[in-house]
Protein backbone atom coordinates (compact mmCIF):
# COMPACT_ATOMS: atom_id res chain seq x y z
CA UNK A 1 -10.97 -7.67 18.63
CA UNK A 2 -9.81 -11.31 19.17
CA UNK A 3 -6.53 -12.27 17.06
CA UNK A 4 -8.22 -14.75 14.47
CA UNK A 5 -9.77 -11.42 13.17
CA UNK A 6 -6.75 -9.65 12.78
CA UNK A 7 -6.14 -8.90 8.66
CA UNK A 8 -3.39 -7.02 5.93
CA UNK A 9 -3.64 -3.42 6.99
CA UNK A 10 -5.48 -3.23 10.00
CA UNK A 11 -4.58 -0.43 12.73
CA UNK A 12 -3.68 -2.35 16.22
CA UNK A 13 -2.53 -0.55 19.55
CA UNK A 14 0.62 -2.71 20.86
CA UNK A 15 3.02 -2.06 23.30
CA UNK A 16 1.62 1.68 23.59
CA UNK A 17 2.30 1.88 20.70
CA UNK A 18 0.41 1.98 17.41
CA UNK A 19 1.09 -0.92 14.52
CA UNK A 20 -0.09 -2.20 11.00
CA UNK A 21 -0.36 -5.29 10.21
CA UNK A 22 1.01 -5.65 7.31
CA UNK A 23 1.60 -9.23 6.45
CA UNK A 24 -0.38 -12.37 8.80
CA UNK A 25 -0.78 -15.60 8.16
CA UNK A 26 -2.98 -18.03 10.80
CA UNK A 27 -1.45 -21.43 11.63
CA UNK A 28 -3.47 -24.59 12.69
CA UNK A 29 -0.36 -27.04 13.15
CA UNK A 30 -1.34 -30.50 13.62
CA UNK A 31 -1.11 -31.10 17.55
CA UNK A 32 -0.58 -27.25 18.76
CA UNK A 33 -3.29 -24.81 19.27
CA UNK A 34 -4.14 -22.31 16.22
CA UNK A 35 -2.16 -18.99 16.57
CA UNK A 36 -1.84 -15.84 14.09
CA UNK A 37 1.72 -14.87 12.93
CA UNK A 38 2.21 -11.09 11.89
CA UNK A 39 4.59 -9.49 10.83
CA UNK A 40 3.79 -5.64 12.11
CA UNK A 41 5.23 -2.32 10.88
CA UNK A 42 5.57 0.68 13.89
CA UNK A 43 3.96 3.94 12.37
CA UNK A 44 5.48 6.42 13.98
CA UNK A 45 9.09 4.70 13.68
CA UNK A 46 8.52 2.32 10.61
CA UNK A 47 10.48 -0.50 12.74
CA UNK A 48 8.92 -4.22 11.33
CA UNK A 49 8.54 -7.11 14.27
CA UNK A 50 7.17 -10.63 13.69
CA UNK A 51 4.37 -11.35 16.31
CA UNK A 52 2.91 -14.69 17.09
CA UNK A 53 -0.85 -13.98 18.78
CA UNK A 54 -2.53 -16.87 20.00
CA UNK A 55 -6.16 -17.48 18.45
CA UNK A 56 -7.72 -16.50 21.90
CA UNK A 57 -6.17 -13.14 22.70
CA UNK A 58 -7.57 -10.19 22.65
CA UNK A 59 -6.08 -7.26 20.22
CA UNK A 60 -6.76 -3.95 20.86
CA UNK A 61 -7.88 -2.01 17.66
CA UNK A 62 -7.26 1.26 17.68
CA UNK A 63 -9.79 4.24 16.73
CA UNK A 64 -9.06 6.15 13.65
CA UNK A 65 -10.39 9.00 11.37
CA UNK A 66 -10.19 8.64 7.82
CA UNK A 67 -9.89 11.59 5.66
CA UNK A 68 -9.97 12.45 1.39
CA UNK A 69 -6.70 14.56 0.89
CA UNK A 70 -4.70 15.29 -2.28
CA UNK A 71 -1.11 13.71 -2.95
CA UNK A 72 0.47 17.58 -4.28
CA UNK A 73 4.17 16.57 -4.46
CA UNK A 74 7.56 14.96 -2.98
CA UNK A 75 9.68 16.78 -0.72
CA UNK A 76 13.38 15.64 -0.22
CA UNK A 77 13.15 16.40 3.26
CA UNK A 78 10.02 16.04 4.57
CA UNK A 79 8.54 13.32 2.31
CA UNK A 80 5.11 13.46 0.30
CA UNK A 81 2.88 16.47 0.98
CA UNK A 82 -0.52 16.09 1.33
CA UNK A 83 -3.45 18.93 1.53
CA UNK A 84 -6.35 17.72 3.39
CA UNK A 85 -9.58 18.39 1.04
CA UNK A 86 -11.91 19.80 3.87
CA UNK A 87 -9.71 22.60 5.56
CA UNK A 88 -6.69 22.82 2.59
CA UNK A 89 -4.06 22.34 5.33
CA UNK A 90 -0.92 20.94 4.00
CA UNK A 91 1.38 17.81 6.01
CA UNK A 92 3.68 15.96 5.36
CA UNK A 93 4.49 12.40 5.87
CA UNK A 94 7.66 10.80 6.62
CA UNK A 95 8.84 7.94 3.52
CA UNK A 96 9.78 5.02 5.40
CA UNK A 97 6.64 5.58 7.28
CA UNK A 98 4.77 5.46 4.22
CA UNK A 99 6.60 2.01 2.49
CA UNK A 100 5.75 1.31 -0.51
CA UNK A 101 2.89 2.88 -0.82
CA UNK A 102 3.82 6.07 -2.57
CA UNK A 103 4.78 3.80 -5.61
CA UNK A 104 0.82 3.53 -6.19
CA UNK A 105 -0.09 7.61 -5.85
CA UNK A 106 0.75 10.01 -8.85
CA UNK A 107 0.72 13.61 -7.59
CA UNK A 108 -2.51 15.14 -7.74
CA UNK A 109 -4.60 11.88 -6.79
CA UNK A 110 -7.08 11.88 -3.94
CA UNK A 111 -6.47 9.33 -1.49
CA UNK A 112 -7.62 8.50 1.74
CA UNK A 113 -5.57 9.49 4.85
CA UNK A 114 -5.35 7.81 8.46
CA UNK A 115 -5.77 10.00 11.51
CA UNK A 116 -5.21 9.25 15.27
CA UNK A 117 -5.94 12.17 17.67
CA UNK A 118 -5.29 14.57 14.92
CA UNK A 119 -2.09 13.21 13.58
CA UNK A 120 -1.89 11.77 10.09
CA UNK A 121 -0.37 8.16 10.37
CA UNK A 122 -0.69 6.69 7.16
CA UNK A 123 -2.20 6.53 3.45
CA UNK A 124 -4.78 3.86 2.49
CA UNK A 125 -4.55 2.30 -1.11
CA UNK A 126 -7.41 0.99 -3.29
CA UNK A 127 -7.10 -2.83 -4.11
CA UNK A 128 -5.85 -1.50 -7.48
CA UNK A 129 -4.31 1.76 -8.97
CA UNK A 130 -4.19 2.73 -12.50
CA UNK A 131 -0.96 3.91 -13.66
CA UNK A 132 0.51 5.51 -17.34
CA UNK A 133 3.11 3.95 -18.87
CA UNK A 134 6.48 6.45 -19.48
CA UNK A 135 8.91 4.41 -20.19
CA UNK A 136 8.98 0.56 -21.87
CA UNK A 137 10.24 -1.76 -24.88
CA UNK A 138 7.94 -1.63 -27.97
CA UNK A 139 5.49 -3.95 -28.28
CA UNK A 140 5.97 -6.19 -31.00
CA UNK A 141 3.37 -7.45 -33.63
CA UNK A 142 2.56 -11.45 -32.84
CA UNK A 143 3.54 -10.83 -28.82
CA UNK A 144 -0.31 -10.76 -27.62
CA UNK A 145 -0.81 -14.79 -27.29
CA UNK A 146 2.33 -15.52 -25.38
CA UNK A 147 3.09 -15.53 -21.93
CA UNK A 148 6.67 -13.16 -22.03
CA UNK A 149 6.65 -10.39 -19.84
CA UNK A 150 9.08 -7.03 -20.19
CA UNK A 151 9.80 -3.78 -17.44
CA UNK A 152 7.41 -1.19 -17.76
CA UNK A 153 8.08 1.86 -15.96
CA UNK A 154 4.93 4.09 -14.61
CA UNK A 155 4.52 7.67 -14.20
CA UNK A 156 5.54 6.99 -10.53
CA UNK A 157 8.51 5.62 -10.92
CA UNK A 158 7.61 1.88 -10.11
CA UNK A 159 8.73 -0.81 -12.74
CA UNK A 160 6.01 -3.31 -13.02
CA UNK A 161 6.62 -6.24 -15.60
CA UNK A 162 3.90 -6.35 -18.55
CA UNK A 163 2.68 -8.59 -21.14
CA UNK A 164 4.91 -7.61 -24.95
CA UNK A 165 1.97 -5.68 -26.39
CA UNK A 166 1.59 -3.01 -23.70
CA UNK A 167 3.55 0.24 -25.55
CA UNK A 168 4.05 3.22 -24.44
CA UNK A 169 1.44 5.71 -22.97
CA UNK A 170 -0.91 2.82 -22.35
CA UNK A 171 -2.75 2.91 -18.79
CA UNK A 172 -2.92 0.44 -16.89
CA UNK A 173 -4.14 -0.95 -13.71
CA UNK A 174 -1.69 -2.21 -10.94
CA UNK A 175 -2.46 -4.06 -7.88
CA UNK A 176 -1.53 -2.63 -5.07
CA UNK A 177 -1.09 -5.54 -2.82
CA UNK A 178 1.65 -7.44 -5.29
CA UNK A 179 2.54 -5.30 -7.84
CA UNK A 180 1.55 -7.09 -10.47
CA UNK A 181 -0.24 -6.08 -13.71
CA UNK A 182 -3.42 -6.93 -13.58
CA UNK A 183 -4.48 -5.12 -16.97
CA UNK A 184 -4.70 -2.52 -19.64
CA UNK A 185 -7.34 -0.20 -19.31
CA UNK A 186 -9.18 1.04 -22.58
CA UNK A 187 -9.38 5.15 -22.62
């Protein structure tokens, strides 16, 4: 794939090794040639690098299977366990591996899983999650119209700042990208 096409999240072969993109930004200064910058996470060893490509190279992509399996729980050791939905096989994958991902999965969700020759790389997020509110400030009558925001902690643990008349037990949806609120969802 040529550079220019290179986006957030996308699964690049590098140095033998495999990477994720997980922040790029392309450049068109005024008298230089175009060129991508990325800033690219190693899977297997979670090591970031910033990477300057220029708009005419060539990027190899690499080939991946993608697979439905269920977030079951957090092990201190291993990391989050995972059961693969076709063949109930349990892995595990390591945390700082992961990111910040697991901030967006409640145990018990079905999420899509990377695969490369058989070995589970990664965990793909929707564009948005929705998450229960456990723990917050009460929302106060005559709050709704302004623009003050308080903590809200989620049933995963992240705190996400919310508009004053979210309360508690109130879903709502989280972007995944940010972390930002994006809204409440009506249940």
């Amino acid at each position: 794939m040529n550079a220019n096409d290179l986006r957030k999240g996308t699964i690049i072969s590098f140095r033998n090794q495999l990477w994720q993109a997980v922040e790029v930004t392309h450049r068109t200064p005024g008298n230089l040639r175009a060129f991508v910058q990325a800033k690219l996470r190693n899977l297997i060893s979670g090591v970031h690098i910033s990477e300057r490509f220029a708009s005419t190279d060539t990027i190899d992509q690499a080939w991946l299977d993608k697979k439905k399996c269920e977030y079951l729980y957090e092990d201190n050791q291993t990391g989050p366990v995972f059961m693969d939905s076709e063949n109930y096989e349990q892995f595990s994958l390591p945390k700082d591996v992961l990111g910040e991902a697991m901030n967006y999965v409640p145990p018990n969700t079905v999420v899509e899983v990377t695969f490369h020759e058989g070995k589970p790389l990664t965990v793909q997020l929707p564009s948005s999650v929705e998450l229960k509110v456990v723990q917050t400030e009460p929302g106060v009558r005559g709050n709704t119209v302004s623009n003050v925001y308080k903590p809200a902690t989620v049933e995963t643990g992240l705190v996400v700042k919310v508009p004053m008349h979210i309360n508690l037990g109130d879903v709502i949806r989280v972007n995944t990208e940010s972390g930002e609120f994006l809204d409440r969802v009506n249940k």
